[in-house]
Protein backbone atom coordinates (compact mmCIF):
# COMPACT_ATOMS: atom_id res chain seq x y z
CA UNK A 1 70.37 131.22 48.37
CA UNK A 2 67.60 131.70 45.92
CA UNK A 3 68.84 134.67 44.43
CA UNK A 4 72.42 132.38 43.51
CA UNK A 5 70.05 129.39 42.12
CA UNK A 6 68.13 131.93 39.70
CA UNK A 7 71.33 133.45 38.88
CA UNK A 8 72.32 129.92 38.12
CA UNK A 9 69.20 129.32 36.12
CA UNK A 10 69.75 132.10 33.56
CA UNK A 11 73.17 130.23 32.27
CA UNK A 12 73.43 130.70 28.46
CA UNK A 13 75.15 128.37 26.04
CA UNK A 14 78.14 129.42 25.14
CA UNK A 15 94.33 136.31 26.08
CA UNK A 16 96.84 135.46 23.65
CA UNK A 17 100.18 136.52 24.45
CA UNK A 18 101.81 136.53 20.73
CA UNK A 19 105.94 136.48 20.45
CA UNK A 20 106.03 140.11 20.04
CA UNK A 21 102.57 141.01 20.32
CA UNK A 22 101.38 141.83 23.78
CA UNK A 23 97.65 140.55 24.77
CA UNK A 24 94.66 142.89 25.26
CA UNK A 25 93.60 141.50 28.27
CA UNK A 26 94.54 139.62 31.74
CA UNK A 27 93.36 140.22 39.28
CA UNK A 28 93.17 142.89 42.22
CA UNK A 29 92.76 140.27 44.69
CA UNK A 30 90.94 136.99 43.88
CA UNK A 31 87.27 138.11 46.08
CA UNK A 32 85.13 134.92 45.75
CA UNK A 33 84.31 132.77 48.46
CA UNK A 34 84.55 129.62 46.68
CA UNK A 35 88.52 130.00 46.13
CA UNK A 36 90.81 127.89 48.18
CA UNK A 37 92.17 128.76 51.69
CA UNK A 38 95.40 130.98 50.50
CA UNK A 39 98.19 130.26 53.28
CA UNK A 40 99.13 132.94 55.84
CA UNK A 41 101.09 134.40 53.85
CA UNK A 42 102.39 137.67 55.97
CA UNK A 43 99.90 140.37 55.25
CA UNK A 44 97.64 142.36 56.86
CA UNK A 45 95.01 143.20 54.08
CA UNK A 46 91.79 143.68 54.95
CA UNK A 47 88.77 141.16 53.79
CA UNK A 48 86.38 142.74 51.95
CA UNK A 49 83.89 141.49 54.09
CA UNK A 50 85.49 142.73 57.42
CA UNK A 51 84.55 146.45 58.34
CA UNK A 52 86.78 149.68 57.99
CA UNK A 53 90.10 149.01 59.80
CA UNK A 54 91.02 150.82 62.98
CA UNK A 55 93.16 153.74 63.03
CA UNK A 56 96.04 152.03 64.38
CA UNK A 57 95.64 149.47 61.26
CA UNK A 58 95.23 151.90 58.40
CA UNK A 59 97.98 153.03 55.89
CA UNK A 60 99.80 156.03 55.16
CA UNK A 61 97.21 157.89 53.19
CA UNK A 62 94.13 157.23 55.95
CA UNK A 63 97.08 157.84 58.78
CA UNK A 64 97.28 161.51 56.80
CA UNK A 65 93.46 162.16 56.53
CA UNK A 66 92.70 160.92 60.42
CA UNK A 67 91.67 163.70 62.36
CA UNK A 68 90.47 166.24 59.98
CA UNK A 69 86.88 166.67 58.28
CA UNK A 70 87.10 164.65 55.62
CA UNK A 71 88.87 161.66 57.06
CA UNK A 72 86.25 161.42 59.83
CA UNK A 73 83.76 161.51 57.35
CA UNK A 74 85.38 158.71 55.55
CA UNK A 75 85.19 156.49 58.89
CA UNK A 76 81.72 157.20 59.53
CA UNK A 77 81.00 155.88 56.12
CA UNK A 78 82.85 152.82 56.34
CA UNK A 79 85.36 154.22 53.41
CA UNK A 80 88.43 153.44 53.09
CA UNK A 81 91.03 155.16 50.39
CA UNK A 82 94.74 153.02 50.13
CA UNK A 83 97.24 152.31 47.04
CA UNK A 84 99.69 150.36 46.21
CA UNK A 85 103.15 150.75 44.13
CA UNK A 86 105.00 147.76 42.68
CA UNK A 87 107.91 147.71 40.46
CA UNK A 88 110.65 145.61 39.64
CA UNK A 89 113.69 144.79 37.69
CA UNK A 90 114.33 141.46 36.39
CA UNK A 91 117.82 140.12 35.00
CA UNK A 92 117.54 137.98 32.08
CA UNK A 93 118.66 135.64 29.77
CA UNK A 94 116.57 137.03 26.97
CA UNK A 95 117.86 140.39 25.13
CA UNK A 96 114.84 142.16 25.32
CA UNK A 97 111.25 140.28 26.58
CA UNK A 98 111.09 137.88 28.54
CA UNK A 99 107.51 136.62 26.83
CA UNK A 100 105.29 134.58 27.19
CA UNK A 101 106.15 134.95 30.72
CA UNK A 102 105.02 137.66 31.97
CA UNK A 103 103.52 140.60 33.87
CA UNK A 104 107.22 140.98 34.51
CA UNK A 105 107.79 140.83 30.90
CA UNK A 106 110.70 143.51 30.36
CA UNK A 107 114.44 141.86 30.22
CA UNK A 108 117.41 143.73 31.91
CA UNK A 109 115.43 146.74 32.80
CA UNK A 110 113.57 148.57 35.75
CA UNK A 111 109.67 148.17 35.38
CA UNK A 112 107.15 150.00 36.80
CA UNK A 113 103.84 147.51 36.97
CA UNK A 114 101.51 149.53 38.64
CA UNK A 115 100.42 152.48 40.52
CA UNK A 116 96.83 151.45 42.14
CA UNK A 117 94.64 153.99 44.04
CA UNK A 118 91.87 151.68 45.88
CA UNK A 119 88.72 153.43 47.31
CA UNK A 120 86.40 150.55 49.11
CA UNK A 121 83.31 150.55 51.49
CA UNK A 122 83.51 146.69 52.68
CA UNK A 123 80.50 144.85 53.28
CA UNK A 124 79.83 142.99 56.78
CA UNK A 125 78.85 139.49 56.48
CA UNK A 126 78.30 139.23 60.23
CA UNK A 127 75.84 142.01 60.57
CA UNK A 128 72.29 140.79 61.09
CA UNK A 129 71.25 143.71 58.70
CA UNK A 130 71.75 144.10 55.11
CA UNK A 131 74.53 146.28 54.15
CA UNK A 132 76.28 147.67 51.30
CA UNK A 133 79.66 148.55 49.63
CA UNK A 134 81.43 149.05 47.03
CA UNK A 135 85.33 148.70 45.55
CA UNK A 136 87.16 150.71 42.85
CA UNK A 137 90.93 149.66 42.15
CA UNK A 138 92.75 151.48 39.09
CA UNK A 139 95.72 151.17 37.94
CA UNK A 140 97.54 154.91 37.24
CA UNK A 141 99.46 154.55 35.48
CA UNK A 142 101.51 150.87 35.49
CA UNK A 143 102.90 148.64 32.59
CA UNK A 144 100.56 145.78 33.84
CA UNK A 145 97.60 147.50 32.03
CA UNK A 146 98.41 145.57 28.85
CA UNK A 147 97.55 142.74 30.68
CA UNK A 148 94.70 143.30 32.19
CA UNK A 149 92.32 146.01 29.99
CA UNK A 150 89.11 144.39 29.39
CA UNK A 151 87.82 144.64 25.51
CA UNK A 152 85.63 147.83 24.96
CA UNK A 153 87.12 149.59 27.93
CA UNK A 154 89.77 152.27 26.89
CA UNK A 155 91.19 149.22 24.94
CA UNK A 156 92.43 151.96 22.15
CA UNK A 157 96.02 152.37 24.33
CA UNK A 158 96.98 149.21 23.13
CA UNK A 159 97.42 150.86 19.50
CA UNK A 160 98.34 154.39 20.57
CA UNK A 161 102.35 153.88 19.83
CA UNK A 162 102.01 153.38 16.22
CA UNK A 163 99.24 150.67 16.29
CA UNK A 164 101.16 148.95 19.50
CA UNK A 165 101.13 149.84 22.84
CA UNK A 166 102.87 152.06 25.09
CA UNK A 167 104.90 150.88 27.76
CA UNK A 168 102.12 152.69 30.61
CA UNK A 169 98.86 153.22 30.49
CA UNK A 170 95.92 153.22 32.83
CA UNK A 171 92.96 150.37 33.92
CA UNK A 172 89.95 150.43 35.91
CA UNK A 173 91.08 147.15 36.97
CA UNK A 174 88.17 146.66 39.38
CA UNK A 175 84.59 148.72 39.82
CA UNK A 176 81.42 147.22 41.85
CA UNK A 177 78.77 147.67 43.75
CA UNK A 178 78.17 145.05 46.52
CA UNK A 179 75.10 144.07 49.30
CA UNK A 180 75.27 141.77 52.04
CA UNK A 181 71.74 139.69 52.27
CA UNK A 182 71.83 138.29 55.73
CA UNK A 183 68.38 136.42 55.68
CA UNK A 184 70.10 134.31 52.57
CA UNK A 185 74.17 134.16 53.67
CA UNK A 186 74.44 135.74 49.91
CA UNK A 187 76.59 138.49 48.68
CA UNK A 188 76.22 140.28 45.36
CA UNK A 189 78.24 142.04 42.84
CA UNK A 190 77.05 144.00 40.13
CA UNK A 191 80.36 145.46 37.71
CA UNK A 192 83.54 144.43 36.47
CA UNK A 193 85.67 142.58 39.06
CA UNK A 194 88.20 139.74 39.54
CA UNK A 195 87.43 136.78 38.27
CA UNK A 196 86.72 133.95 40.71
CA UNK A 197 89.38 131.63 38.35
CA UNK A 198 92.85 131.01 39.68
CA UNK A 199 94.49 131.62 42.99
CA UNK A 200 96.95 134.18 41.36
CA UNK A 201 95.55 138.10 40.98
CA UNK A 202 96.71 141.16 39.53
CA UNK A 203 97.20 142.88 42.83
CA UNK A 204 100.80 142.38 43.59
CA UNK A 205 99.80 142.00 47.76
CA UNK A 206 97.85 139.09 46.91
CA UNK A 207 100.83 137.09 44.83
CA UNK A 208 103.49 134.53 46.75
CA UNK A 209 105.64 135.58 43.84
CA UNK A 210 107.20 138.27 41.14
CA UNK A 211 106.24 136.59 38.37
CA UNK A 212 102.34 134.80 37.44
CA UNK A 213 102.51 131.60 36.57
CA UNK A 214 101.71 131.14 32.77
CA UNK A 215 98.41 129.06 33.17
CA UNK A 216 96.76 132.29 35.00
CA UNK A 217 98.00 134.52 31.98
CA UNK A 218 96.28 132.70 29.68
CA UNK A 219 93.32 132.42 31.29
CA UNK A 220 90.67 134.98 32.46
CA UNK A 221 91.51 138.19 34.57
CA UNK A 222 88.27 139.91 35.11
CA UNK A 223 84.26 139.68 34.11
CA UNK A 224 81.91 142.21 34.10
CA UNK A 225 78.32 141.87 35.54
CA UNK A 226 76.75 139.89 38.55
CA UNK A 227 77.63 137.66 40.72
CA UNK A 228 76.03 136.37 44.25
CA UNK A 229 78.07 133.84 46.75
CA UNK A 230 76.01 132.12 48.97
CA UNK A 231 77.39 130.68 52.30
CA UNK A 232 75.26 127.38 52.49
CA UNK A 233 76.76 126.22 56.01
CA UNK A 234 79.96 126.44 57.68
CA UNK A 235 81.54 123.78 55.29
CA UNK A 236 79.78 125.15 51.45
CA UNK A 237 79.58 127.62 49.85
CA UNK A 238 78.41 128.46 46.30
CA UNK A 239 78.79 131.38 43.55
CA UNK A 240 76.53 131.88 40.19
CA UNK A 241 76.45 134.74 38.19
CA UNK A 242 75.80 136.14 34.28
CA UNK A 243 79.01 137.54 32.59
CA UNK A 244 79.70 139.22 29.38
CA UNK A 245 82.18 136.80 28.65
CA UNK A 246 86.08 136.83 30.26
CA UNK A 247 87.96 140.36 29.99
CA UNK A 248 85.36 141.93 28.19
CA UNK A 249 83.18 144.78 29.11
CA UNK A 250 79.93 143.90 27.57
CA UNK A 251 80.12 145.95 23.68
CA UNK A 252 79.75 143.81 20.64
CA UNK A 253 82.52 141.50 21.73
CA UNK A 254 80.25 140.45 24.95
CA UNK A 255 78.03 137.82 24.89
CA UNK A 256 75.97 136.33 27.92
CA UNK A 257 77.72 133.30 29.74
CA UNK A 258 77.69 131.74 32.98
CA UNK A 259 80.22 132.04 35.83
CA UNK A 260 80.20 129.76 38.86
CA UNK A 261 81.32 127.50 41.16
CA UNK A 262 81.40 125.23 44.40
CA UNK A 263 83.68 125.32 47.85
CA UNK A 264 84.18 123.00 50.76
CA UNK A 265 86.31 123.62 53.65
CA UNK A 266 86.95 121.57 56.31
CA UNK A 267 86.09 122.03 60.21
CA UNK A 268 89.16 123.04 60.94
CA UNK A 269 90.21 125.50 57.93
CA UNK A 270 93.24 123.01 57.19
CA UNK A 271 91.93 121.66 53.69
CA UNK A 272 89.44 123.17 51.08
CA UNK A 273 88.64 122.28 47.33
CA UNK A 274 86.79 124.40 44.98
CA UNK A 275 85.38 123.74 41.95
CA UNK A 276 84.97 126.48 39.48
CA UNK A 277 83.72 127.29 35.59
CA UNK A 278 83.01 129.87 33.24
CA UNK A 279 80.44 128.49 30.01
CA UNK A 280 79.15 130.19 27.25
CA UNK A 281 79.54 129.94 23.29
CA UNK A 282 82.90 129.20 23.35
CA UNK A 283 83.01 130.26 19.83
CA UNK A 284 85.64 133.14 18.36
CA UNK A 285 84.16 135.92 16.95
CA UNK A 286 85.55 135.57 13.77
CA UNK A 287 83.93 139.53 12.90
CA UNK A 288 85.63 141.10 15.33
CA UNK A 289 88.55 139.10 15.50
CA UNK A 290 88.04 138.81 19.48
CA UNK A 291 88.47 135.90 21.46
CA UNK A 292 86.84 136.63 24.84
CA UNK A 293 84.54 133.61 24.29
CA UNK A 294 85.82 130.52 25.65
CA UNK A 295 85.30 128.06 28.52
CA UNK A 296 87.40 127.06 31.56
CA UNK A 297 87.26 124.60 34.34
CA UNK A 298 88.69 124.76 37.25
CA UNK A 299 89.75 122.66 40.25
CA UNK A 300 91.66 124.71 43.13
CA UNK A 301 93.02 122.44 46.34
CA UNK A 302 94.75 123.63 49.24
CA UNK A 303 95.99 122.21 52.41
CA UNK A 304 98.13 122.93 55.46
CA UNK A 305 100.46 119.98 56.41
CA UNK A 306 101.84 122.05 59.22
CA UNK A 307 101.11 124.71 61.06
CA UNK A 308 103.60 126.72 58.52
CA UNK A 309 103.35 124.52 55.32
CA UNK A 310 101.14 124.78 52.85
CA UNK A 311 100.59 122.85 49.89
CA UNK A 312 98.05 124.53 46.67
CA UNK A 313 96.89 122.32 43.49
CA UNK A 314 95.44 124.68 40.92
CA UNK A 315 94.25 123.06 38.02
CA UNK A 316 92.79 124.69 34.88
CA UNK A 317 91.40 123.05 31.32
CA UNK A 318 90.25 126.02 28.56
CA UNK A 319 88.96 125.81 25.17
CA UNK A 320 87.66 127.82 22.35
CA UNK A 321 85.87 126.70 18.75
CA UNK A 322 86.12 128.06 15.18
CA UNK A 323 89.15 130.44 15.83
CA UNK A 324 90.05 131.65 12.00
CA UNK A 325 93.00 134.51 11.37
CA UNK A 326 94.77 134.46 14.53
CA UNK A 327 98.77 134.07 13.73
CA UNK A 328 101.25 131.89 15.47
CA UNK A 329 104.46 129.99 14.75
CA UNK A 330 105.84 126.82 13.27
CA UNK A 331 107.83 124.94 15.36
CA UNK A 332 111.12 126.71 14.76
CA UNK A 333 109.79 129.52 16.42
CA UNK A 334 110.16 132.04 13.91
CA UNK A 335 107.79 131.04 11.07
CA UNK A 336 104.59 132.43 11.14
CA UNK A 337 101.62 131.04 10.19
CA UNK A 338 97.76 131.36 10.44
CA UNK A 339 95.73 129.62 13.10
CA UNK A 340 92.05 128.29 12.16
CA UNK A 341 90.23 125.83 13.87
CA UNK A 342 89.79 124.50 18.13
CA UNK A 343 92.13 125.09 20.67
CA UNK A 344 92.32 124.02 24.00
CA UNK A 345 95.15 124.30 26.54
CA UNK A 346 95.79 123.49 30.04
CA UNK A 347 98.11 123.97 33.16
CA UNK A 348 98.83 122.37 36.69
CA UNK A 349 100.18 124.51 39.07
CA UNK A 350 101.71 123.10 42.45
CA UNK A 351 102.74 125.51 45.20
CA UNK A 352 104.72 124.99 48.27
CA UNK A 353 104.50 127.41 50.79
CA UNK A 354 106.54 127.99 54.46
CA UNK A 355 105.91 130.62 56.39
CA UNK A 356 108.93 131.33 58.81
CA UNK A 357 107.83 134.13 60.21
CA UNK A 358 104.72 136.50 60.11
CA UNK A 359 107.08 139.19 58.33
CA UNK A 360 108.63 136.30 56.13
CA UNK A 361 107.26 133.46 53.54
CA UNK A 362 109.37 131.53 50.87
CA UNK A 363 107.33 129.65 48.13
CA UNK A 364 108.51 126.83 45.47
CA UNK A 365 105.79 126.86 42.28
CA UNK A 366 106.52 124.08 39.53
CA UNK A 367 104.04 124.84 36.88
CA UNK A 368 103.42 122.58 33.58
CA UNK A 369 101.15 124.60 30.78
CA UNK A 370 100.01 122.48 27.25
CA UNK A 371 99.69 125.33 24.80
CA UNK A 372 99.50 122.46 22.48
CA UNK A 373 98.78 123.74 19.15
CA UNK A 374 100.24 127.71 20.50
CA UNK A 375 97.01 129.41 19.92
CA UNK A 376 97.41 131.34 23.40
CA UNK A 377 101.14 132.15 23.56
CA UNK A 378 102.03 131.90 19.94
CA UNK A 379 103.93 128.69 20.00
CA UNK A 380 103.30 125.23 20.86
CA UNK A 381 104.31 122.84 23.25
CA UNK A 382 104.39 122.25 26.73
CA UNK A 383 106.14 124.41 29.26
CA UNK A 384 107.47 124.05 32.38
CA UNK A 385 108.41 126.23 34.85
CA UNK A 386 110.00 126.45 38.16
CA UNK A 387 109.76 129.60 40.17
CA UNK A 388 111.51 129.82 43.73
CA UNK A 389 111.29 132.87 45.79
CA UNK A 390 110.45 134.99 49.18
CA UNK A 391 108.38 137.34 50.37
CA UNK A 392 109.82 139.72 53.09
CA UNK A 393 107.92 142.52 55.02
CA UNK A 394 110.33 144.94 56.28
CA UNK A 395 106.78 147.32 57.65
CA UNK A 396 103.20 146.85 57.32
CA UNK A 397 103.98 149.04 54.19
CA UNK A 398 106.91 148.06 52.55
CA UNK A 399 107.43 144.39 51.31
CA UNK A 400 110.54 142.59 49.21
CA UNK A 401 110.20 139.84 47.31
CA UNK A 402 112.98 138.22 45.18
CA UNK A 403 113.15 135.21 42.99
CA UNK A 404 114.84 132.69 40.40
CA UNK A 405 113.03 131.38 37.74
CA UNK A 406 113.62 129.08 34.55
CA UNK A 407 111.27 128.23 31.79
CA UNK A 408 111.67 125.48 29.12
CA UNK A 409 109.56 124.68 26.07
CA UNK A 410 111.17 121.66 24.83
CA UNK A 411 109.20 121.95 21.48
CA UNK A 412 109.46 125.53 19.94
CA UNK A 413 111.96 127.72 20.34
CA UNK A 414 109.59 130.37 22.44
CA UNK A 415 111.62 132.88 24.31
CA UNK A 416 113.75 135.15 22.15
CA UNK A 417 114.62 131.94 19.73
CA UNK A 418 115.76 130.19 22.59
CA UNK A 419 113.76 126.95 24.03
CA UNK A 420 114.52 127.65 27.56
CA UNK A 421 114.58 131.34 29.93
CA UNK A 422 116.56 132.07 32.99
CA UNK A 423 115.50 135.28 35.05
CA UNK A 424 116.13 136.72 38.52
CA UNK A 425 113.64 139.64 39.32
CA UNK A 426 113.10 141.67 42.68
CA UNK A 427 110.77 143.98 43.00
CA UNK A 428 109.21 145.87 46.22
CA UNK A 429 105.40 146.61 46.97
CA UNK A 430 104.85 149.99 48.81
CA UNK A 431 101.41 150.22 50.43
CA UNK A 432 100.20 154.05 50.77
C-alpha cells in the first residue's frame, strides 16, 4: 500500500480526430483493478492475474507448440504466446469515412483493424510469494494503428503516404513489466500500457461492440510509465502512478503527470463504482504543436439487475488550456478555421447488456459527447449516438458480432457534410 501512496505523493501539476485528418493517437484490454465489473460477456480470456491456462484452455498457436521443446518450456515459465485477427466491413451512409466515428472508420469497404501477436507471463495475485510477469501486445500490421500510436513511438507512419498516413501500419500497443507484492496486495507496472480510463479498449475481445463509442476516442488510449494497484480489502481498491502524459511515450512531448484512481465493489460482485483521473499541466504545447497534455475525470458504474442484465454508466469530463494553431470548422461544416484558446468536452455513455447465452450477448449503448467548441473532432456540437448490436461465439476462437448504428450532430454538419450517419458493420474476431 505504501508503495501506491508514494506513487501518489510524487503527482505533478499539470486525440483530435480532424474531418479528414486522422488522429495520432488512441486499449488492449482495460488491466486496472479500479475499473468497473464488465458483465459476463461470453469470453474466456484469461486475467492477467490468473496463471498460464491449461492445455485444454489454450488457443491454436499454444495447441501447436504443446508437446515439443519449446512449448514445454513456455509452460514451465508461465508464458503464454496468442493473437488475435479482427476485421470488418461496414455499410454506410457516408461516401467514403465514416469520421469522427471511428476505429471502424472506412465506408462501404472491407477493413482490416488489426493483426495482434500477444506474448504474456501473468502475475498471481493469490500466491503468498512475490512474482513477476510481463505483457507485450502489437499490432502487425492493422488499420487501428492510427488510432492508437503513442507520440515519439514510430509516430513517423502517420506521414509516410505523402505527409498522411497509410491505411496499415504497425503499434506496440502494449509493453510492461509487472510484480505481484503480496505482503502489500499491490501490483506494479513499469511501461506503456492501457490506460485505466474508460471501459472500452483497443483489443477487439474486450469490446460489447464493432464500433467505440466517441467519448473513448477522444480520450486517452495508453500511458507510459508506472503504475501500482493496491487491493485495500475485499470491497477497495486503489491505483497511483507517474505518466508521461496520455498517448505519449515520454520524448519532448512528455511531461510528468499523475494517473489514479479509486474502486468499490460490493459483497456480492453485483454493483461497483470507480472513480478515476489523469492531472498534469493540462497545457498544449504550443512548440511542438502536441496535445498529449490534458486532464480527465472519470466516474465508471456498473450493476447487474439480473442474473443476465447488466447496466454500465461511464462518465468522462476532459480539458486542455492555451491550445493555439489547431484547425477546425465553422458551423457549416466545411469552413475552416483556427482554434486558440480552452477546450473542454465531455460524454455519458449508458450500456445495456443481456447475456442469453454463454456463447451469445446483445448490447444497446446510447452515448451523448459535447465537443462543444470541436477542438477534438473538428466540429462542434453535441452528438448522439445509438449503437445496437450482438456478440456471437460460434468456438472459443471464432466470434461474430454485428450491429446498427446512427449518429447525429444536430449543430455542424460533421459526417461527410451531412448532420447525421447511418452504418451497419460486421466484423469477426479470430483468436490464434
Amino acid at each position: 500500500m505504501w508503495l501506491s501512496w508514494c506513487l501518489s505523493s510524487a503527482m505533478v501539476a499539470g486525440q483530435v480526430v480532424g474531418a479528414e485528418t486522422l488522429p495520432t493517437v488512441s486499449p488492449a484490454p482495460r488491466i486496472v483493478p479500479v475499473q468497473v465489473t464488465q458483465p459476463s460477456l461470453p469470453t474466456d480470456q484469461p486475467k492477467e492475474e490468473e496463471p498460464a491456462p491449461a492445455s485444454g484452455d489454450k488457443q491454436l498457436l499454444m495447441e501447436l507448440l504443446d508437446g515439443t521443446r519449446f512449448g514445454q518450456r513456455l509452460d514451465r515459465n508461465g508464458i503464454v504466446i496468442k493473437g488475435l485477427t479482427n476485421g470488418n466491413f461496414t455499410a454506410s451512409t457516408a461516401p467514403k469515412t465514416n469520421l469522427p466515428m471511428a476505429m471502424n472508420y472506412q465506408a462501404n469497404q472491407f477493413l482490416l483493424e488489426q493483426n495482434a501477436l500477444i506474448i504474456e507471463k501473468a502475475i498471481d495475485s493469490s500466491s503468498d510469494e512475490f512474482n513477476w510477469g510481463f505483457k507485450s501486445y502489437n499490432i502487425l500490421p492493422g488499420s487501428d494503428y492510427r488510432f492508437t500510436l503513442s507520440n515519439n513511438l514510430a509516430d513517423s507512419q502517420l506521414r509516410m503516404n505523402n505527409g498522411l498516413p497509410n491505411t496499415y501500419g504497425v503499434d506496440p500497443t502494449e509493453f510492461f513489466v509487472q510484480g505481484y507484492l503480496p505482503g502489500l496486495q499491490t501490483d506494479v507496472k513499469v511501461g506503456r500500457f492501457a490506460t485505466i480510463l474508460c471501459n472500452e479498449t483497443i483489443d477487439p475481445t474486450g469490446n460489447r461492440l464493432v464500433s467505440r463509442a466517441l467519448t473513448f476516442m477522444n480520450n486517452p488510449f495508453t500511458n507510459s510509465g508506472a503504475i501500482a494497484t493496491t487491493k485495500l480489502n475485499d470491497n477497495w481498491s486503489m491505483a497511483n502512478g507517474i505518466v508521461a502524459g496520455n498517448d505519449v511515450f515520454f520524448g519532448p512531448a512528455g511531461n510528468p503527470a499523475y494517473i489514479g484512481g479509486i474502486k468499490w465493489e460490493g459483497n456480492e460482485k453485483n454493483t461497483s463504482l470507480a472513480f478515476n483521473t489523469t492531472l498534469g499541466s493540462a497545457q498544449f504545447n504550443q512548440y511542438l504543436a502536441t496535445n498529449n497534455q490534458y486532464d480527465v475525470f472519470e466516474l465508471l458504474l456498473s450493476h447487474n439487475i439480473t442474473e443476465k442484465l447488466n447496466y454500465t454508466l461511464d462518465v468522462m469530463y476532459s480539458l486542455q488550456n492555451n491550445i493555439a494553431g489547431v484547425s477546425i470548422y465553422e458551423r457549416d461544416g466545411t469552413t475552416s478555421k483556427s482554434f486558440e484558446g480552452n477546450a473542454t468536452w465531455y460524454g455519458f455513455i449508458n450500456y445495456l447488456t443481456y447475456t442469453w447465452t454463454d456463447s451469445l450477448a446483445t448490447t444497446a449503448r446510447f452515448e451523448v459527447f459535447d465537443d462543444n467548441k470541436g477542438y477534438r473532432t473538428g466540429f462542434e456540437g453535441i452528438y448522439t449516438t445509438y449503437t445496437l448490436g450482438a456478440v456471437y461465439k460460434f468456438t472459443d476462437g471464432l466470434w461474430l458480432r454485428p450491429e446498427f448504428r446512427y449518429d447525429y450532430n444536430g449543430t455542424t454538419a460533421a459526417y461527410s457534410g451531412e448532420n447525421g450517419l447511418f452504418t451497419a458493420a460486421a466484423d469477426f474476431i479470430i483468436r490464434w
